[in-house]
C-alpha atoms as a PDB file:
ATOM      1  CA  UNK A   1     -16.020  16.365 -69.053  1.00  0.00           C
ATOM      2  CA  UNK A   2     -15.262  20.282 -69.449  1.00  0.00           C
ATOM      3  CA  UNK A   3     -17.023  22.400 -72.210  1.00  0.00           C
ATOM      4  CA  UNK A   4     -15.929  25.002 -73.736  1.00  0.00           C
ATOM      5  CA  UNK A   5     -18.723  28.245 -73.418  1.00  0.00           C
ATOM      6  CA  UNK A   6     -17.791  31.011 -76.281  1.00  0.00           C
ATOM      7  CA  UNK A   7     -19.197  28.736 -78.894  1.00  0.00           C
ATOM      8  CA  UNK A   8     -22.442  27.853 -80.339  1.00  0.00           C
ATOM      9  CA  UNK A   9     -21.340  24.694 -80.781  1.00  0.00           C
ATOM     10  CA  UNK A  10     -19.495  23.544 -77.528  1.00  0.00           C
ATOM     11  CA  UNK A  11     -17.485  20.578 -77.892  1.00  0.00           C
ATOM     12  CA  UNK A  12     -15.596  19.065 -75.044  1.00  0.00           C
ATOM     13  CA  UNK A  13     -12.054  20.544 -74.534  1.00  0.00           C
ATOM     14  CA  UNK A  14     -10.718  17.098 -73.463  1.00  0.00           C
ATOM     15  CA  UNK A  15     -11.947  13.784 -74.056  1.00  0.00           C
ATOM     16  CA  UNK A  16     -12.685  10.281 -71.972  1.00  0.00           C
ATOM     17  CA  UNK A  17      -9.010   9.486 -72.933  1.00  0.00           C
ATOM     18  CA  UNK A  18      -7.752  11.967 -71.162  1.00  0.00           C
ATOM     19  CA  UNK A  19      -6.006  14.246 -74.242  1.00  0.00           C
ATOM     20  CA  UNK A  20      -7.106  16.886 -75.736  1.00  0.00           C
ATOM     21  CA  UNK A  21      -9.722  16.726 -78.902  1.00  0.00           C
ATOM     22  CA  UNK A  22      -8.476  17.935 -82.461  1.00  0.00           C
ATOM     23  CA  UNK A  23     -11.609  16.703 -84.626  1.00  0.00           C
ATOM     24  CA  UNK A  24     -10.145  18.668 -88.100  1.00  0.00           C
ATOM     25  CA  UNK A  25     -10.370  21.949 -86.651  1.00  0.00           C
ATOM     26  CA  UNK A  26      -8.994  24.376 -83.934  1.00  0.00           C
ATOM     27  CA  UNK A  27      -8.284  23.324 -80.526  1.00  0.00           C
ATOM     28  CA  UNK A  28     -10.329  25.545 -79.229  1.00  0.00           C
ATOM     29  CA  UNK A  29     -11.998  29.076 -79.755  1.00  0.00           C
ATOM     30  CA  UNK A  30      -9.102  31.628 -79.204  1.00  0.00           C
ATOM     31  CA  UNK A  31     -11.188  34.626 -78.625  1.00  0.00           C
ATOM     32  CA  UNK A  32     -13.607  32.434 -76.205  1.00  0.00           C
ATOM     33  CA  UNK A  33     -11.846  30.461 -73.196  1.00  0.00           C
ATOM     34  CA  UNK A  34     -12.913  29.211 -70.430  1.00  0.00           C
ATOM     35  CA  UNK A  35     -10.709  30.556 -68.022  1.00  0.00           C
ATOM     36  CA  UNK A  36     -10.979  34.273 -69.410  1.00  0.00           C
ATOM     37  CA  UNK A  37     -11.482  36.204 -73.055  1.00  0.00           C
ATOM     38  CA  UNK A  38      -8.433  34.401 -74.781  1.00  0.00           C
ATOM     39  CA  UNK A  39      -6.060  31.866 -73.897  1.00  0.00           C
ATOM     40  CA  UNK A  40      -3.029  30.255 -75.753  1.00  0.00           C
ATOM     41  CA  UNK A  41      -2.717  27.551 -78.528  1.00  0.00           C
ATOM     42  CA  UNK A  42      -1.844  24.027 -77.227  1.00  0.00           C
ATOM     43  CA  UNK A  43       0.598  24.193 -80.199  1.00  0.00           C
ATOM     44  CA  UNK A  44       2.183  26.869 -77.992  1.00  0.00           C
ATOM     45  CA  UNK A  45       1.924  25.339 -74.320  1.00  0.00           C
ATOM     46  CA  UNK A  46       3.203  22.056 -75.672  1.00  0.00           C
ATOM     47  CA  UNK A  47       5.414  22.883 -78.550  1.00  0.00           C
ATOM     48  CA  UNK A  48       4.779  21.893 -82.181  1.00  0.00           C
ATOM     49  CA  UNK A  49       2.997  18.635 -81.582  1.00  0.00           C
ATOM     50  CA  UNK A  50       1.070  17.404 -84.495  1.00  0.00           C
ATOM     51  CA  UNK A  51      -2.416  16.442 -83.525  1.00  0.00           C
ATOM     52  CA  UNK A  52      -3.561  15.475 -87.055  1.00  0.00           C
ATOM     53  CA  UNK A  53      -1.504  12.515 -87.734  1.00  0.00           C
ATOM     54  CA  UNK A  54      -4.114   9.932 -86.679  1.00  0.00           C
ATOM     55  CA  UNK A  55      -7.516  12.290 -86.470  1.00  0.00           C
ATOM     56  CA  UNK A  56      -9.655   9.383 -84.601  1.00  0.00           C
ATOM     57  CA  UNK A  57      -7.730   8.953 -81.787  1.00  0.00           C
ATOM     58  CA  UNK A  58      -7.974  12.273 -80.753  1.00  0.00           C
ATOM     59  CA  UNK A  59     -11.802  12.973 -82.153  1.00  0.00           C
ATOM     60  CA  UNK A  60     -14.831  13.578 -79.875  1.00  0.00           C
ATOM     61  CA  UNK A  61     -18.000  14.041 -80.772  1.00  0.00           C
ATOM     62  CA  UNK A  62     -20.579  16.559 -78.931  1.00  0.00           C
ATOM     63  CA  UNK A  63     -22.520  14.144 -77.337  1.00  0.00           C
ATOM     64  CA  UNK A  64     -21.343  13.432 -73.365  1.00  0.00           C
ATOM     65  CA  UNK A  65     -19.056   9.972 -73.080  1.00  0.00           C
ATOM     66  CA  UNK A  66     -21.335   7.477 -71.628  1.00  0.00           C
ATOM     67  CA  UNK A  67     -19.473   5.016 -68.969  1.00  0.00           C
ATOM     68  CA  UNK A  68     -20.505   1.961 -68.328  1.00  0.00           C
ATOM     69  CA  UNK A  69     -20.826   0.041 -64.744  1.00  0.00           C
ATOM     70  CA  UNK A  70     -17.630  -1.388 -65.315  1.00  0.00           C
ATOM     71  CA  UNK A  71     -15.683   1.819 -64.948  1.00  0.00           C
ATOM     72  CA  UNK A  72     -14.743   2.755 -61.452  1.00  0.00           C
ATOM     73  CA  UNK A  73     -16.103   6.502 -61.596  1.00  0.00           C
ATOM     74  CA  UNK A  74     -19.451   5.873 -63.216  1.00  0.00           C
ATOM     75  CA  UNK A  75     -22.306   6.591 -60.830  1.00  0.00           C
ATOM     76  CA  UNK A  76     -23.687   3.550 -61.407  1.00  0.00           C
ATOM     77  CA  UNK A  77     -20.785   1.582 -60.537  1.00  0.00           C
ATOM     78  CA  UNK A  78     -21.298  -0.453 -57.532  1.00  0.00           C
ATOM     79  CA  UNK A  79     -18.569  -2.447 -55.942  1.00  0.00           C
ATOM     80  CA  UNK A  80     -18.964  -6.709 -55.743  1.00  0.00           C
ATOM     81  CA  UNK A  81     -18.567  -7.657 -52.212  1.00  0.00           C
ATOM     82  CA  UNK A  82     -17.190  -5.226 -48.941  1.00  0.00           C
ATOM     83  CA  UNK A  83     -13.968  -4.233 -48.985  1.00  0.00           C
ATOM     84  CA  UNK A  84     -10.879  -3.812 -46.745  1.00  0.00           C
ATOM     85  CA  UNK A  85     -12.418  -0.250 -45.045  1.00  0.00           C
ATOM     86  CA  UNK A  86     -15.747  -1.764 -44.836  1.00  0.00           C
ATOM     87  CA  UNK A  87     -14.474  -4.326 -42.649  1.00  0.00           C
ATOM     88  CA  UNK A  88     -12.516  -2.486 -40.256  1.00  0.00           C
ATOM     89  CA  UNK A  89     -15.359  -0.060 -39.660  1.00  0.00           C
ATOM     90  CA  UNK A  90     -17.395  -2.979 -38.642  1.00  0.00           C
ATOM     91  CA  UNK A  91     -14.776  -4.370 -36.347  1.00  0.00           C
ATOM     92  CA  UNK A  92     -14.194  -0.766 -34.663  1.00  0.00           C
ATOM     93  CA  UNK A  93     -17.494  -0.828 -34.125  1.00  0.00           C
ATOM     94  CA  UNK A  94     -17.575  -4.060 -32.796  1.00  0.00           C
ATOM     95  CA  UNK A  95     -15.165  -3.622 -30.188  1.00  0.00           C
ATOM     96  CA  UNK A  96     -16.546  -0.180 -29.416  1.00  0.00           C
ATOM     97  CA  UNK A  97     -19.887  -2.263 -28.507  1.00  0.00           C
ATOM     98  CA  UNK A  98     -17.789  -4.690 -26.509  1.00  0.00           C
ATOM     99  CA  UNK A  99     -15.968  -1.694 -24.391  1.00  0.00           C
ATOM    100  CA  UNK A 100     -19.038  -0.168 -23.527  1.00  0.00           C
ATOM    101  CA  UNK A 101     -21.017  -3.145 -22.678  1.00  0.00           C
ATOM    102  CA  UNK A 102     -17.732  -4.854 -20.809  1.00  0.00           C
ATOM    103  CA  UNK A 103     -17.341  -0.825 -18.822  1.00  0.00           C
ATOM    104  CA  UNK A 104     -21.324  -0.885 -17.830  1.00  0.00           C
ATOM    105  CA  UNK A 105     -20.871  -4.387 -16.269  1.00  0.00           C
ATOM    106  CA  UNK A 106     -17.662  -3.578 -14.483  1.00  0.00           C
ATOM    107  CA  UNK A 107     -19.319  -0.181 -12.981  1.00  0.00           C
ATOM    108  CA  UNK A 108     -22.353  -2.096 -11.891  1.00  0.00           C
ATOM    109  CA  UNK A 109     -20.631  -4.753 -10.275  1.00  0.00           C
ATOM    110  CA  UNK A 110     -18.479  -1.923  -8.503  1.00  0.00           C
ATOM    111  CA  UNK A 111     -21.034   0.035  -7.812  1.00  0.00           C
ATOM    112  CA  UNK A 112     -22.962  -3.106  -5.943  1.00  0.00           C
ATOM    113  CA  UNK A 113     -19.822  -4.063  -4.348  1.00  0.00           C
ATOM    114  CA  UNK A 114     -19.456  -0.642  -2.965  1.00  0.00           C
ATOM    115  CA  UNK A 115     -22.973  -0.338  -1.686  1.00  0.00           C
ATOM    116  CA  UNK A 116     -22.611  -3.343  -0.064  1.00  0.00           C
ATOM    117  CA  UNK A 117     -19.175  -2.006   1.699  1.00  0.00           C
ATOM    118  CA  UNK A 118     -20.843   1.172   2.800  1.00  0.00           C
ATOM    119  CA  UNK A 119     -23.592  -0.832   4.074  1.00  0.00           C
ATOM    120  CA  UNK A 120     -21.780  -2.715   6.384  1.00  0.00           C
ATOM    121  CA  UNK A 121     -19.197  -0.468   7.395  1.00  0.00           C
ATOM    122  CA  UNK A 122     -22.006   2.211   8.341  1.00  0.00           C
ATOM    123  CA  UNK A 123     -24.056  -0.576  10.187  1.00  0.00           C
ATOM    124  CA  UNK A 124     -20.034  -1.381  11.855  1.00  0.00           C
ATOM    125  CA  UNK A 125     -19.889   2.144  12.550  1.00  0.00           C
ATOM    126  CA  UNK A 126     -23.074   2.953  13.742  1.00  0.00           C
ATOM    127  CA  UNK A 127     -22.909  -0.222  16.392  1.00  0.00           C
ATOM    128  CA  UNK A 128     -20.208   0.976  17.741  1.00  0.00           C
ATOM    129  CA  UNK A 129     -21.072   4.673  17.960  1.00  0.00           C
ATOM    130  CA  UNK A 130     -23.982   3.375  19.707  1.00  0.00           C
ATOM    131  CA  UNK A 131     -22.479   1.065  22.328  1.00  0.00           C
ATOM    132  CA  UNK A 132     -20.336   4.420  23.404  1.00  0.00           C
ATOM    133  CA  UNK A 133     -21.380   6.254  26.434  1.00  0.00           C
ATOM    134  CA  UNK A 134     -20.501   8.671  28.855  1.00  0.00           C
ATOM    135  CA  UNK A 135     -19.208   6.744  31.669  1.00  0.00           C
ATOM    136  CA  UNK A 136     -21.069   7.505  35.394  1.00  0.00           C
ATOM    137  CA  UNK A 137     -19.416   9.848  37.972  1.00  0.00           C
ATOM    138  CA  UNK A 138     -16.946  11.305  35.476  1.00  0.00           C
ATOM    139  CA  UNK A 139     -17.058  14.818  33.642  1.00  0.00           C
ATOM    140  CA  UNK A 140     -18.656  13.647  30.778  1.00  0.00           C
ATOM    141  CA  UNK A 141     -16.200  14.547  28.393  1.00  0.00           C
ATOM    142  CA  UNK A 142     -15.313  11.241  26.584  1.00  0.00           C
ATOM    143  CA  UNK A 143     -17.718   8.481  25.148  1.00  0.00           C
ATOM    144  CA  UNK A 144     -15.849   4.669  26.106  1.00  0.00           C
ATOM    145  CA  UNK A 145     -17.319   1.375  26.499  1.00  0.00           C
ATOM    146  CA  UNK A 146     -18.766   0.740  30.061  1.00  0.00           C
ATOM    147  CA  UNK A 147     -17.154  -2.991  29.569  1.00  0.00           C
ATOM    148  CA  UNK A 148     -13.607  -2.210  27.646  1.00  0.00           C
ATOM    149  CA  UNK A 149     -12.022   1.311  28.551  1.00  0.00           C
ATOM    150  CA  UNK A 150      -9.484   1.171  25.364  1.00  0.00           C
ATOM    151  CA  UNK A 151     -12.477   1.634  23.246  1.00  0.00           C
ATOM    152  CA  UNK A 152     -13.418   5.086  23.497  1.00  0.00           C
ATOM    153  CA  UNK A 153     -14.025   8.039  20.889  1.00  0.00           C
ATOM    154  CA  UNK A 154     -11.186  10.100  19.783  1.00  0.00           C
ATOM    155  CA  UNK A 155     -11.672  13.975  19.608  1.00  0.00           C
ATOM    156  CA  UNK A 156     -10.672  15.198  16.005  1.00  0.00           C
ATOM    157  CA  UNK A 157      -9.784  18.616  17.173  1.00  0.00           C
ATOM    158  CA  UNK A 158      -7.107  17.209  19.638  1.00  0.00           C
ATOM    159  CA  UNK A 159      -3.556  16.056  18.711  1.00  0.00           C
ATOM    160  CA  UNK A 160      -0.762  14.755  20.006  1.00  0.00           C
ATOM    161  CA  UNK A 161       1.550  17.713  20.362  1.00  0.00           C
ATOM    162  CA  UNK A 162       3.037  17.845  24.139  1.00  0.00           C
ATOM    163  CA  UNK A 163       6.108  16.584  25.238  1.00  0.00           C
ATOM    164  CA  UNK A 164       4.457  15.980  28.142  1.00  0.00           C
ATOM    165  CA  UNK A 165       1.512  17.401  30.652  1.00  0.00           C
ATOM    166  CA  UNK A 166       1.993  17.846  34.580  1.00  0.00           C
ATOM    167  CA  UNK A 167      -1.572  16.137  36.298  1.00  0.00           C
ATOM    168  CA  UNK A 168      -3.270  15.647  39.466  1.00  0.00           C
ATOM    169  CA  UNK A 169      -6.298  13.621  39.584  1.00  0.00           C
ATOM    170  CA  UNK A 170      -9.322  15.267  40.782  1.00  0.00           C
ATOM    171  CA  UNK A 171      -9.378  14.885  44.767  1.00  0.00           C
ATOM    172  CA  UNK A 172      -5.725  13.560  45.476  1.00  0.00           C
ATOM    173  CA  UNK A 173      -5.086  15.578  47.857  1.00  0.00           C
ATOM    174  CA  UNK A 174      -4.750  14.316  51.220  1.00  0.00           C
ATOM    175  CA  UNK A 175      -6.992  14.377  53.465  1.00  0.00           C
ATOM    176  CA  UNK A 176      -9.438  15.124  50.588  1.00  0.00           C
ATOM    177  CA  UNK A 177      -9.364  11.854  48.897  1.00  0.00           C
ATOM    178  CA  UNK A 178     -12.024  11.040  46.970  1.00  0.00           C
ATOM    179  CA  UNK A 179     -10.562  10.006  43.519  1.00  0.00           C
ATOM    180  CA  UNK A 180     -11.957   7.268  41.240  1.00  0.00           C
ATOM    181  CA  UNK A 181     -10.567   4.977  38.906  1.00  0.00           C
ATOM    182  CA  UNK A 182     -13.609   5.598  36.325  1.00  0.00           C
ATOM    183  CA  UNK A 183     -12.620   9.472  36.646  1.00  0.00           C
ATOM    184  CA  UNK A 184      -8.909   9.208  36.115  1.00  0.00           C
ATOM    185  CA  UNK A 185      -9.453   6.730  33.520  1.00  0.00           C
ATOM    186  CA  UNK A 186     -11.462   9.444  31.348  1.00  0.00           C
ATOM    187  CA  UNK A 187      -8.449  11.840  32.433  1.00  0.00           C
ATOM    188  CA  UNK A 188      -6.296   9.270  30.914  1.00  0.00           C
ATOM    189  CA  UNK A 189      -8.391   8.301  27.787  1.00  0.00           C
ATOM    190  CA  UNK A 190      -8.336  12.496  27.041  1.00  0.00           C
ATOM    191  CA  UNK A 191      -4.716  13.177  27.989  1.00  0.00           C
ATOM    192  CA  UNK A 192      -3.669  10.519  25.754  1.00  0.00           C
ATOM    193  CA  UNK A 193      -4.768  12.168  22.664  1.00  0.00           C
ATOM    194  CA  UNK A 194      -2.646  15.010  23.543  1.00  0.00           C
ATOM    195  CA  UNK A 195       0.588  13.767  25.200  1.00  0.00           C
ATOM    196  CA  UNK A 196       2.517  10.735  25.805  1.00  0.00           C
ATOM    197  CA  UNK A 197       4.232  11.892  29.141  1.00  0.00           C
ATOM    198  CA  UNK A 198       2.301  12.698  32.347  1.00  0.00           C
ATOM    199  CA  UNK A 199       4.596  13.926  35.783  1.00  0.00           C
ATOM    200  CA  UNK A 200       2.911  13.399  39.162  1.00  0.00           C
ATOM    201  CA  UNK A 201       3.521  15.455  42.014  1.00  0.00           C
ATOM    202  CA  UNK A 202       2.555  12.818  44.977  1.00  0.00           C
ATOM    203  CA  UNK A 203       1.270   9.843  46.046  1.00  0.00           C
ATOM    204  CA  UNK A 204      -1.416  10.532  48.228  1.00  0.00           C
ATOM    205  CA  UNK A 205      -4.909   9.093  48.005  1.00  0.00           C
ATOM    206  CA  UNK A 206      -3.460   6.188  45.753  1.00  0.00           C
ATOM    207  CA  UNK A 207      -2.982   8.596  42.902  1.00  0.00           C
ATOM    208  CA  UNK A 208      -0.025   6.594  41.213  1.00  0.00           C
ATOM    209  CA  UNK A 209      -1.845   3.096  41.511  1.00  0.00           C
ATOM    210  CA  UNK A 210      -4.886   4.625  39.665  1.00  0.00           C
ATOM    211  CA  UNK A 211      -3.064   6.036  36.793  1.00  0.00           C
ATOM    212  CA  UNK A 212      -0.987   3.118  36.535  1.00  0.00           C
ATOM    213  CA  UNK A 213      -4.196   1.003  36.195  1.00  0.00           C
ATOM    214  CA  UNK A 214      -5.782   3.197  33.923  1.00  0.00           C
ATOM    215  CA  UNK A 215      -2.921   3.412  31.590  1.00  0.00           C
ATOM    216  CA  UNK A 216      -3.413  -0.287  31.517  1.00  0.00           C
ATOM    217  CA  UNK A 217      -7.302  -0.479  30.863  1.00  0.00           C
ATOM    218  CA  UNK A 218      -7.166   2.067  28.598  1.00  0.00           C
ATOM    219  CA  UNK A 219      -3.807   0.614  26.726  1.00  0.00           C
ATOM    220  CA  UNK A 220      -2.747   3.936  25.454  1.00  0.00           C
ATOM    221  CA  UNK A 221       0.461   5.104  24.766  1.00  0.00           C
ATOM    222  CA  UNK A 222       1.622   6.594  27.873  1.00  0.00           C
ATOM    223  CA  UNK A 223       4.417   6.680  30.215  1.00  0.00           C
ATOM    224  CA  UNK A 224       4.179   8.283  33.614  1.00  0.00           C
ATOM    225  CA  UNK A 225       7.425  10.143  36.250  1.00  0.00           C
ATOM    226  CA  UNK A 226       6.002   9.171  39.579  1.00  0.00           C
ATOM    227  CA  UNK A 227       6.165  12.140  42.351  1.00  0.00           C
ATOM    228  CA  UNK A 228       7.029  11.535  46.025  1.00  0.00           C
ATOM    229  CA  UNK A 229       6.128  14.624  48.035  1.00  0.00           C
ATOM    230  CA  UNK A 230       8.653  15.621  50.752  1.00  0.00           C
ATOM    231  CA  UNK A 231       8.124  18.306  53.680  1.00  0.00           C
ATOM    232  CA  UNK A 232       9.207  18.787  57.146  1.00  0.00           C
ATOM    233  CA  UNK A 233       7.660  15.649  58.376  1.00  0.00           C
ATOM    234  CA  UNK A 234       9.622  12.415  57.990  1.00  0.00           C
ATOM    235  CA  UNK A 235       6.504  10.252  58.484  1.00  0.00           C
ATOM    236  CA  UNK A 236       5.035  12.071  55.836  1.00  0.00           C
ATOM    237  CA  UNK A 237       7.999  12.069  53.392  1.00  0.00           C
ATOM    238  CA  UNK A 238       8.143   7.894  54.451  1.00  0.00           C
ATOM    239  CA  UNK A 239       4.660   7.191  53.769  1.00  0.00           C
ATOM    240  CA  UNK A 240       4.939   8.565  50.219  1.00  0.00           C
ATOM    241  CA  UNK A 241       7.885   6.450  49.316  1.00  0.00           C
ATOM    242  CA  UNK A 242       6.541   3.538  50.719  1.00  0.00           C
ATOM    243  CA  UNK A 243       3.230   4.146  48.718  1.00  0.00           C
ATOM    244  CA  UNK A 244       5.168   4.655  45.478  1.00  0.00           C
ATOM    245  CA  UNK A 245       7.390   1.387  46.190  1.00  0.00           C
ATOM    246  CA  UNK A 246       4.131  -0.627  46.690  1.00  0.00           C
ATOM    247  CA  UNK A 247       2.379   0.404  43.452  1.00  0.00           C
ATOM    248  CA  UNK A 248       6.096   0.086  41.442  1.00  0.00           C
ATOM    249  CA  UNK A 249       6.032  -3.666  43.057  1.00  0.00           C
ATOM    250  CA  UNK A 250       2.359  -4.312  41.635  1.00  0.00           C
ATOM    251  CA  UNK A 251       2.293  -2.572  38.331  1.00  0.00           C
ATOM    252  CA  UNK A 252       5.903  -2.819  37.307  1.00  0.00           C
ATOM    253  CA  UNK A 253       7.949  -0.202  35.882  1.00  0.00           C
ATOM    254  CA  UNK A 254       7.376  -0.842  32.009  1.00  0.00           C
ATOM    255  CA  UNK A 255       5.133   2.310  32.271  1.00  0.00           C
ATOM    256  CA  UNK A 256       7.424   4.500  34.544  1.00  0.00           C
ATOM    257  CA  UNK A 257      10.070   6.622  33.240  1.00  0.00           C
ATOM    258  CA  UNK A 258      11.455   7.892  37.063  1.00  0.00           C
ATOM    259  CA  UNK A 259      10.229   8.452  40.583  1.00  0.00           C
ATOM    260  CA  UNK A 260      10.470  12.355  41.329  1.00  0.00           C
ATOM    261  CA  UNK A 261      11.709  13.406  45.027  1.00  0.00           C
ATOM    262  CA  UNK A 262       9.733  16.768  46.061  1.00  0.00           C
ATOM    263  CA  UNK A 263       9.113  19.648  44.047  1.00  0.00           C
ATOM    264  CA  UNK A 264      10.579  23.297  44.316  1.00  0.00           C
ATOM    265  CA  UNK A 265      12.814  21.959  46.713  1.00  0.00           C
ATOM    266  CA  UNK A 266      15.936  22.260  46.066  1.00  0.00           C
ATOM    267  CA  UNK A 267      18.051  22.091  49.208  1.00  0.00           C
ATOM    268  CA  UNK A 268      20.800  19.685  50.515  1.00  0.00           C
ATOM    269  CA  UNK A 269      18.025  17.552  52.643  1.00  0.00           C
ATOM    270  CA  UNK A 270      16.571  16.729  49.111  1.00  0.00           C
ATOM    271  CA  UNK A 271      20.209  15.229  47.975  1.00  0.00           C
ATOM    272  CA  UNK A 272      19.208  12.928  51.595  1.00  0.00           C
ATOM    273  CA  UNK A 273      15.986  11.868  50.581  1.00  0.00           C
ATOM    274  CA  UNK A 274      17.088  10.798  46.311  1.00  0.00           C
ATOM    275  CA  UNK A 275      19.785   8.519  47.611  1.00  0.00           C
ATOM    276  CA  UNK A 276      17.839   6.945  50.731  1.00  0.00           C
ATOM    277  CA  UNK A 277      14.701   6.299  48.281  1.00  0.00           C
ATOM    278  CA  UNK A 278      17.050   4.729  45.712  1.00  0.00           C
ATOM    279  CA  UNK A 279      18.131   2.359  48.350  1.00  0.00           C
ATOM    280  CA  UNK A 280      14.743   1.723  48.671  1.00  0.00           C
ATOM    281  CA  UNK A 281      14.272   0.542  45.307  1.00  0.00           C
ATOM    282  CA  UNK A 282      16.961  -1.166  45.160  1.00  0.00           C
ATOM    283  CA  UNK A 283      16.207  -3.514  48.008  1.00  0.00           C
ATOM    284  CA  UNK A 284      13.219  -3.835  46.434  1.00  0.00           C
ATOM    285  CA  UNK A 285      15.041  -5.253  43.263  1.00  0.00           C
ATOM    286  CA  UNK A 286      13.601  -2.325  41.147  1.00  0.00           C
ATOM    287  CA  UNK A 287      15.602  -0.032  38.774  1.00  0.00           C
ATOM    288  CA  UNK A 288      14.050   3.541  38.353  1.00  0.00           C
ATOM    289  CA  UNK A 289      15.843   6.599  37.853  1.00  0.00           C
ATOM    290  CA  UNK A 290      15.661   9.398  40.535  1.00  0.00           C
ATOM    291  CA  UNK A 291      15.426  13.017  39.862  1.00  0.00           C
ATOM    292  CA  UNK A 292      14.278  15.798  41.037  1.00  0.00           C
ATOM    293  CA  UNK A 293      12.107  19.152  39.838  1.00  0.00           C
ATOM    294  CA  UNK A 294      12.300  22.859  40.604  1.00  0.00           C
ATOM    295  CA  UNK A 295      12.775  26.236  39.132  1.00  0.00           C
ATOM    296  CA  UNK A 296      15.562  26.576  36.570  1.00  0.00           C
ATOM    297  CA  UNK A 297      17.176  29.253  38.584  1.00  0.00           C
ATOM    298  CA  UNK A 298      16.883  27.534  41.744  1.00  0.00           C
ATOM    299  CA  UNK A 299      19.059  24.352  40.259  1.00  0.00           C
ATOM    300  CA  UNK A 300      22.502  24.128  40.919  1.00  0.00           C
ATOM    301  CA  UNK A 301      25.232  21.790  40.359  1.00  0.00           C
ATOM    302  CA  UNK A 302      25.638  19.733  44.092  1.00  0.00           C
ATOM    303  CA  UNK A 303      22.208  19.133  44.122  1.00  0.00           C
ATOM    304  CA  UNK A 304      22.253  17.692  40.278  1.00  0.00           C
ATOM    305  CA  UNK A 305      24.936  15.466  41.241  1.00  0.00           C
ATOM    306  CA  UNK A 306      23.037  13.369  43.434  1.00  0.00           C
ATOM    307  CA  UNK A 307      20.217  13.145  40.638  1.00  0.00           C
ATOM    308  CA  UNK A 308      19.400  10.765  37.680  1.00  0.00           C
ATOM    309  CA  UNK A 309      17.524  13.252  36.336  1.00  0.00           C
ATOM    310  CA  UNK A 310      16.516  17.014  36.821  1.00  0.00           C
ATOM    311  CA  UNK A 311      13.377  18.608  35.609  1.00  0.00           C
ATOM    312  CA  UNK A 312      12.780  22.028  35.291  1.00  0.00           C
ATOM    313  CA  UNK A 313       9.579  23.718  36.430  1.00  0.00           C
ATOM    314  CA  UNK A 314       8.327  26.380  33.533  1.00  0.00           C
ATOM    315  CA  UNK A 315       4.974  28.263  34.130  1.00  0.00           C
ATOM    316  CA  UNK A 316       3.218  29.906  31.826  1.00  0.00           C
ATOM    317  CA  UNK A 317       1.975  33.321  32.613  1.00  0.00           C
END
């Protein structure tokens, strides 16, 4: 209900019917408006209208209109029942409850499930650390298990980038012989981690049967160019191919990519010794390639055509 406030006697500008009151008088107080000193006639805003025609319909006295609890805007109107919004408030709330609760069970569940994982897989982990060890009479440089050699502990700052590595066991070199298989096997175990290619320079002091057998206890990835050394002396030069023929025999020749004649020796006598070593192996019912390895600019083009292979020797300065 709005008032009018220039007047002594204020009297509502519009009634509870929603038009505007016209009780045998003015509309309103011209010199005394609401909204500012003077304001328009209805008559004017709405054209000539005649508000007098029925005088109660439009007639309010100065007392407020009182509304009972039947009328939707009364304050003391209360609704009968709970409605539509009341409802879904209750049934968001419901499955808010049912989210949370259904979210802490899952996380608990997860979360024991996870401790138990971590549990086992550090008491897994920590066995195995534990049964590691350096092995006896090597360098100490990888941890393996004394009873299975292809369980041993990687190095995380090592990779795999060589093509391949040129080795000699530790004493191989006749007459200092004095190699082990526990030693080369640790060679083998580290080398692995780095390359999958090893050449071999010689045979002496059973250096290709112990890398052979270590590539087999350790069961790494790892292939292997056998070397035959060659000199002067034929009995010499003999005894190496004979050495290499025997371990090819025992081993097989699933991990041997070629047999190398000499090294930095590349003469016609070497063209001799390729072809009477591969009729070695082949009386021997074995099938190896044959090459030979020297300094790039100490290759030519005979000598390469009585080769399987050729291998160039590169040092690093």
């Amino acid at each position: 209900m709005v008032y009018q406030r220039a007047t002594s006697n204020a009297r509502p500008l519009f009634s509870a019917g929603g038009y505007p009151p016209n009780a045998g008088g003015p509309m309103w107080d011209p010199t005394a408006s609401p909204f500012g000193e003077s304001s328009m006639n209805l008559n004017e805003m709405s054209g000539s209208g005649d508000y007098s025609a029925d005088p109660t319909r439009y007639s309010a006295s100065s007392a407020p209109v009182e509304r009972d609890d039947s009328n939707p805007f009364a304050a003391s109107h209360r609704r009968s029942g709970w409605g539509v919004t009341t409802w879904i408030v209750i049934a968001v709330g419901v499955l808010i409850v049912a989210g949370v609760a259904a979210g802490v069970a899952i996380w608990q569940e997860d979360k024991k499930t996870g401790s138990a994982g971590e549990s086992s897989g550090s008491s897994s982990s920590s066995a195995t650390s534990s049964s590691l060890q350096y092995i006896p009479g090597t360098a100490g440089v990888v941890k393996s298990d004394p009873s299975d050699p292809s369980n041993f502990e990687k190095d995380p700052s090592l990779h795999n980038v060589f093509y391949g590595l040129a080795y000699t066991p530790y004493l191989t070199q006749a007459p200092e012989c004095g190699a082990t298989l526990a030693n080369v096997t640790e060679d083998i175990q580290l080398l692995s981690q780095l390359t999958t290619r090893l050449r071999m320079y010689g045979s002496a002091c059973n250096t290709s049967g112990l890398v052979l057998q270590a590539i087999e206890d350790t069961k790494v990835n790892m292939t292997v160019y056998l070397g035959c050394y060659i000199g002067t002396n034929d009995t010499v030069n003999a005894q190496q191919q004979a050495e290499t023929t025997a371990v090819l025999e025992q081993y097989g020749t699933s991990h041997v990519d070629g047999v190398i004649i000499g090294n930095d020796q590349a003469i016609d006598y070497l063209i001799e010794q390729m072809a009477g070593y591969r009729a070695v192996l082949k009386a021997a019912d074995l099938t190896v390639p044959v090459g030979f390895a020297d300094a790039g600019s100490e290759i030519t083009l005979k000598i390469s055509e009585g080769a399987d292979f050729v291998m160039s020797n590169v040092h690093p300065l």
